[in-house]
Protein backbone atom coordinates (compact mmCIF):
# COMPACT_ATOMS: atom_id res chain seq x y z
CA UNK A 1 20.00 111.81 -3.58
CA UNK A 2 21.51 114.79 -1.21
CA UNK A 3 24.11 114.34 0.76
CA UNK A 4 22.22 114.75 4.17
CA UNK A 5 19.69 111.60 3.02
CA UNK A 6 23.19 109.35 2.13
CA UNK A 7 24.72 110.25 5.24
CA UNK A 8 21.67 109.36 7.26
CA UNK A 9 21.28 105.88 4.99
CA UNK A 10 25.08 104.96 5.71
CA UNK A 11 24.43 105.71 9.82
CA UNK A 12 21.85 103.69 10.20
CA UNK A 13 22.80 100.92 8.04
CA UNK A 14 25.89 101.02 9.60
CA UNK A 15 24.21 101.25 13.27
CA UNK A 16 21.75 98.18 12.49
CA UNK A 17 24.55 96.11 11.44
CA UNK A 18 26.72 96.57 14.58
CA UNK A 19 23.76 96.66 16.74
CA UNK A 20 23.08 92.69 14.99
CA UNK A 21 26.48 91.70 15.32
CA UNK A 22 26.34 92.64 19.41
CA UNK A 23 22.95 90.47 19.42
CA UNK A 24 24.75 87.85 17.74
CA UNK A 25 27.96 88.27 20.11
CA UNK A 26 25.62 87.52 22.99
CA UNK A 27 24.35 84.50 21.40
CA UNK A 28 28.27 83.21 20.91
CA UNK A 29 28.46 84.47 24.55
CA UNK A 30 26.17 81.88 25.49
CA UNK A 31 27.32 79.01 24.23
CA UNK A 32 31.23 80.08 25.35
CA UNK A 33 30.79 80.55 28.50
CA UNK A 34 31.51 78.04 31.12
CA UNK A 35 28.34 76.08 32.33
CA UNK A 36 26.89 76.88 35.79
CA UNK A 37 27.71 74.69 38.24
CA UNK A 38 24.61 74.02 40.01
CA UNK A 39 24.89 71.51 42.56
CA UNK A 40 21.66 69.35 41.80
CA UNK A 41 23.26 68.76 38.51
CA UNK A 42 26.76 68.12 39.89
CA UNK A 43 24.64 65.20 42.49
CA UNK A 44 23.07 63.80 39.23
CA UNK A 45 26.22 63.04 37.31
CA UNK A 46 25.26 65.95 34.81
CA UNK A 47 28.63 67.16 32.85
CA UNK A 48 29.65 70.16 33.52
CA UNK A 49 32.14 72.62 31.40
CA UNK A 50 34.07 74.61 34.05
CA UNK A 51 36.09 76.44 31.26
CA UNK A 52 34.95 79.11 28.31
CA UNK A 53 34.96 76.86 24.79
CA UNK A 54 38.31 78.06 22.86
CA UNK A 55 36.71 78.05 19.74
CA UNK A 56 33.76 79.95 20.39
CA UNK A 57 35.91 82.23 23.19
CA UNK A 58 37.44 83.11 19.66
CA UNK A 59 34.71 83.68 17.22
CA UNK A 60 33.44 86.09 20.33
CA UNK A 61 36.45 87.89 20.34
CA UNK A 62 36.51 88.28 16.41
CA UNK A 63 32.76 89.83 16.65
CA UNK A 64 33.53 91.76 19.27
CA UNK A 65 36.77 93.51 17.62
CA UNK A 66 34.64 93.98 13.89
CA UNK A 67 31.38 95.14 16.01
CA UNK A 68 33.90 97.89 17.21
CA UNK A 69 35.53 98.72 13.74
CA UNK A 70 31.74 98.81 12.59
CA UNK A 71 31.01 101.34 15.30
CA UNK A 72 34.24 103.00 15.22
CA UNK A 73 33.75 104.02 11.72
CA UNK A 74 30.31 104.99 12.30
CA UNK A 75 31.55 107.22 15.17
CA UNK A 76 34.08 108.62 11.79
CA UNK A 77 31.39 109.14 9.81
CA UNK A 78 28.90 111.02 12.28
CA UNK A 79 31.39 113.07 13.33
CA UNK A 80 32.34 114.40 9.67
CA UNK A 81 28.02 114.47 9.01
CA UNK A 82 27.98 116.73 11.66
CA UNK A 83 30.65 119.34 10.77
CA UNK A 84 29.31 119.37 7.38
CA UNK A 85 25.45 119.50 7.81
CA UNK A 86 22.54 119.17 9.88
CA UNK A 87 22.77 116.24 11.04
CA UNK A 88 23.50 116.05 15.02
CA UNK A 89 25.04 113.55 17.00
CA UNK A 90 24.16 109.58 17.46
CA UNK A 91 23.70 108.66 20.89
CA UNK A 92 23.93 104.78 20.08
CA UNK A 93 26.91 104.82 18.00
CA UNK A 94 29.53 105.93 21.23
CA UNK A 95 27.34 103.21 23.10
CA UNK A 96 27.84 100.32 20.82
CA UNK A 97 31.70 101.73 20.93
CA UNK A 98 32.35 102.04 24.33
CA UNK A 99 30.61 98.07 25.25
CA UNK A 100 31.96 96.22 22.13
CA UNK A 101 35.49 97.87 23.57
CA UNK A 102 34.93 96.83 26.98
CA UNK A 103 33.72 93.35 25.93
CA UNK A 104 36.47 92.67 23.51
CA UNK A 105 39.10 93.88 26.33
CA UNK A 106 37.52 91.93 28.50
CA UNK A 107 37.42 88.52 27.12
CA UNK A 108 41.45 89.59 25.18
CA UNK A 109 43.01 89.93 28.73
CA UNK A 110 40.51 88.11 31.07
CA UNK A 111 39.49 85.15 29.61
């Protein structure tokens, strides 16, 4: 296999996987986040969770971080493809990057 076809196999594997991991993150995101307090359920005697759920504020944070290592290292390995070959820059890979960073500071410092 030439090196331009194994550097295009590890991108994309490697931007699938943290593109899945962010779908999954906003599937933990769902279930962590506090409930919306809507008032009809408040009058019914619904329960209500006002706070984020520690342990899946947690595994959030933990997908987060490793969906930015994925990306991270896919930003590493672009960047060397594209010194060394043909192959041009990934628009998606500094876009998973930059949102998995903000999202992971975001629920480190704010949450």
């Amino acid at each position: 296999m030439k090196k331009l076809k194994v550097f295009q196999l590890l991108l994309s594997l490697l931007s699938i996987g943290g593109w899945a991991l962010a779908v999954y993150a906003l599937l933990i995101f769902d279930q962590a986040r506090p409930d919306r307090a809507v008032g009809y359920y408040l009058s019914k005697g619904a329960s209500v969770r006002l706070s984020w759920d520690p342990t899946m504020t947690l595994r959030l944070e933990y997908v987060i971080w490793t969906c930015a290592a994925i990306s991270l290292l896919s930003l590493a390995l672009n960047y060397y493809a594209a010194h060394h070959s043909r192959l041009g820059y990934w628009f998606n890979i500094p876009l998973l990057l930059l949102s998995s960073l903000a999202a992971g500071l975001y629920i480190s410092f704010l949450v």
